[in-house]
Protein backbone atom coordinates (compact mmCIF):
# COMPACT_ATOMS: atom_id res chain seq x y z
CA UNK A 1 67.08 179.03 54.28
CA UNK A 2 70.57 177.27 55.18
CA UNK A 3 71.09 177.24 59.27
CA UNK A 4 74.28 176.03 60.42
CA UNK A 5 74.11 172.08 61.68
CA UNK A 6 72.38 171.79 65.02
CA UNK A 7 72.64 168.19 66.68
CA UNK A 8 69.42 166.74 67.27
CA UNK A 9 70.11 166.17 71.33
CA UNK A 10 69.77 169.56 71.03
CA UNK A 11 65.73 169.29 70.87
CA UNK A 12 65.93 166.16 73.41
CA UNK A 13 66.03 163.56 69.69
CA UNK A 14 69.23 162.29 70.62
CA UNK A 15 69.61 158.62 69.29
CA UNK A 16 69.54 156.87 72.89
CA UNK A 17 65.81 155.97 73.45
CA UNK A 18 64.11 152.92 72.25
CA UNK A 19 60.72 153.39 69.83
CA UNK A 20 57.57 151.68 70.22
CA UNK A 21 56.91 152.07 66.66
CA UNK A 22 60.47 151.93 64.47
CA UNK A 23 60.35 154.33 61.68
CA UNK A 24 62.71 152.57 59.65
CA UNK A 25 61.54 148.62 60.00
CA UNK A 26 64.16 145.95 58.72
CA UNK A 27 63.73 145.28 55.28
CA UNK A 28 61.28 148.04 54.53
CA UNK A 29 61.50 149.76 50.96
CA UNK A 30 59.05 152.79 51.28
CA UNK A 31 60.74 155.98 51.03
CA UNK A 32 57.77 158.20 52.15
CA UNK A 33 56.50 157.27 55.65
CA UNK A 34 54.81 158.27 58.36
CA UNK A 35 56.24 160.06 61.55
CA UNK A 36 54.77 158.28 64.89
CA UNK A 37 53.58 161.21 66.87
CA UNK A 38 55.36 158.75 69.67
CA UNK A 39 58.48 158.48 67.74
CA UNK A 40 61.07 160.01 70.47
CA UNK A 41 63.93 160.33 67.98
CA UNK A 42 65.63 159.30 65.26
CA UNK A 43 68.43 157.99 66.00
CA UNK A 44 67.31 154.39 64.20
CA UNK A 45 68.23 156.66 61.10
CA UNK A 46 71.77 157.78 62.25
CA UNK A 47 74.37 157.19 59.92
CA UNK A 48 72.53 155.19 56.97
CA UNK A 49 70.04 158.03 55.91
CA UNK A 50 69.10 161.66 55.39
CA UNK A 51 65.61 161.91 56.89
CA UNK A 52 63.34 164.95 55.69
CA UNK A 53 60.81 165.80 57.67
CA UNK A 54 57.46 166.86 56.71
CA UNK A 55 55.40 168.96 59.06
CA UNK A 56 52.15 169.51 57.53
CA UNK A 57 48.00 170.79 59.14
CA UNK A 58 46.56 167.88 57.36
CA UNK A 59 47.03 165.72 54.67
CA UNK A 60 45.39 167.64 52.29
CA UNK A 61 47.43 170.63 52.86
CA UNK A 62 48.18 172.10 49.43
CA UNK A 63 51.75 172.85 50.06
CA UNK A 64 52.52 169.32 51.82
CA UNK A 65 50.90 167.66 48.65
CA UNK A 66 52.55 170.02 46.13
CA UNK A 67 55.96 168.84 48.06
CA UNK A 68 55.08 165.23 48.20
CA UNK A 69 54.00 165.48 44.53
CA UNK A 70 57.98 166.86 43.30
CA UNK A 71 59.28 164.16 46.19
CA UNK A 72 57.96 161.17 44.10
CA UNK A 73 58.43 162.27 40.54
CA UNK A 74 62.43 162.72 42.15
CA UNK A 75 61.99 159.27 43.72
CA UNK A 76 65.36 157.86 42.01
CA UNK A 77 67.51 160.85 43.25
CA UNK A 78 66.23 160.36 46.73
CA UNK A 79 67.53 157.45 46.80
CA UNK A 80 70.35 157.58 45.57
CA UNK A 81 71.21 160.22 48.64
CA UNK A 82 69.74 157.73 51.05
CA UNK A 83 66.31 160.33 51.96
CA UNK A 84 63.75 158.94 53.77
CA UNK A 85 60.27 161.21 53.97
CA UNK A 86 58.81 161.24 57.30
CA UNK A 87 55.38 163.03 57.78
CA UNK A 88 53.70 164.22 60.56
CA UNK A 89 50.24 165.70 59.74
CA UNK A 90 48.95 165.58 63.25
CA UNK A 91 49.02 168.49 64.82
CA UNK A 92 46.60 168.03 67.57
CA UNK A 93 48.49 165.02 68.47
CA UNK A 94 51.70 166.84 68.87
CA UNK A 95 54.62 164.25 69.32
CA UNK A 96 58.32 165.06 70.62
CA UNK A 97 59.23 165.93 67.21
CA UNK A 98 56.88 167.72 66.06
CA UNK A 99 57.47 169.70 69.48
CA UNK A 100 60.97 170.06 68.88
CA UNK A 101 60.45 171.99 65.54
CA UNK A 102 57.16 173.99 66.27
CA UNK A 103 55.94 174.09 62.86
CA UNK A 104 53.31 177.16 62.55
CA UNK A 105 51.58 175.07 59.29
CA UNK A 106 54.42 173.73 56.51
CA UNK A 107 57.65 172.49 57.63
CA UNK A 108 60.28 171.11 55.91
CA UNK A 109 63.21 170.06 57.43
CA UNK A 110 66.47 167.95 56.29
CA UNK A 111 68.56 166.20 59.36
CA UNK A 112 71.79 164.90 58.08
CA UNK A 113 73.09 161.01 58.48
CA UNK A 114 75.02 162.43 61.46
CA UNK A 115 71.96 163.81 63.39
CA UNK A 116 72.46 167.34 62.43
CA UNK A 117 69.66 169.46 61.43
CA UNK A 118 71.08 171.30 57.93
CA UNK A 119 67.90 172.76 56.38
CA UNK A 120 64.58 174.01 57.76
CA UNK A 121 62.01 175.36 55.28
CA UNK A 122 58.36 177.09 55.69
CA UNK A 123 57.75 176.56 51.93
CA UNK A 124 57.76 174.33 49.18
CA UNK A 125 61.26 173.39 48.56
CA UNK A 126 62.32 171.97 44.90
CA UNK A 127 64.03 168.72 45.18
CA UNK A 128 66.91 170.70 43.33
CA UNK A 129 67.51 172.56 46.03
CA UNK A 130 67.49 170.04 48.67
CA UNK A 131 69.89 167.79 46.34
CA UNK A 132 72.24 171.04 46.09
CA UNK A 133 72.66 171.30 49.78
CA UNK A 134 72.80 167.64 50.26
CA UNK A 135 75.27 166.95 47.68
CA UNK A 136 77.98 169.97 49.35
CA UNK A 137 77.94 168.17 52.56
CA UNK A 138 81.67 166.04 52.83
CA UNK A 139 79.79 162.80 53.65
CA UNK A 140 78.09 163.17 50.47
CA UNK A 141 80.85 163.88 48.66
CA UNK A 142 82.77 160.90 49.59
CA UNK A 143 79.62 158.93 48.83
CA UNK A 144 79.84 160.25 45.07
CA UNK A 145 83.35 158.87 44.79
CA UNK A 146 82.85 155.91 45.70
């Protein structure tokens, strides 16, 4: 389901607060990370990537791991559209976050480089998909040009 962009200050995730525990560390490589359940925002990410957001009961949730499964076989094309993979599969230690989005059991959600959230899922969502709705926004498209 497409919503229209919703700035992250919004839900109180604007990028002005400092993070005990970065999410995107200098130098790190690793797509797929964690989400600190204190992780106040994400403003760290502003401007260089596309976070998606993984709300999950547990690790072992079926339709996290069947999402996390398509995610790393479509490693390369992540990427290439700057997507870092945050999960948070702690939902009895509910961060800000994870408050902000009140996922019911599977959550997907895509927040643009600008802060915007463009895509929130309940489901499994084929990378396809994502890459389709990524690749229509105008940042992307000037990305591809260059």
């Amino acid at each position: 389901m497409l919503r229209r962009p919703i700035p992250l200050t919004s839900f109180g995730l604007a990028a002005v607060a400092s993070f005990a525990t970065p999410v995107f560390a200098a130098g790190e490589q690793d797509i797929f990370r964690p989400l600190p359940a204190e992780q106040r925002d994400l403003g760290e990410l502003r401007w260089s990537a596309r976070p998606v957001l993984l709300f999950a009961p547990a690790a072992g949730d079926d339709s996290y791991e069947r999402q996390m499964a398509l995610f790393r076989d479509a490693e390369e094309e992540l990427r290439a559209r700057d997507i870092v993979v945050l999960s948070d599969l702690e939902p009895r230690n509910p961060g800000p976050i994870r408050q902000a989005f009140s996922p019911g059991g599977f959550k997907l959600v895509l927040v643009g480089k600008d802060g915007g959230v463009k895509l929130e899922e309940d489901t499994v969502l084929a990378p396809a998909q994502l890459f389709a709705v990524i690749d229509q926004m105008p940042m992307r498209q000037r990305e591809m040009m260059d």
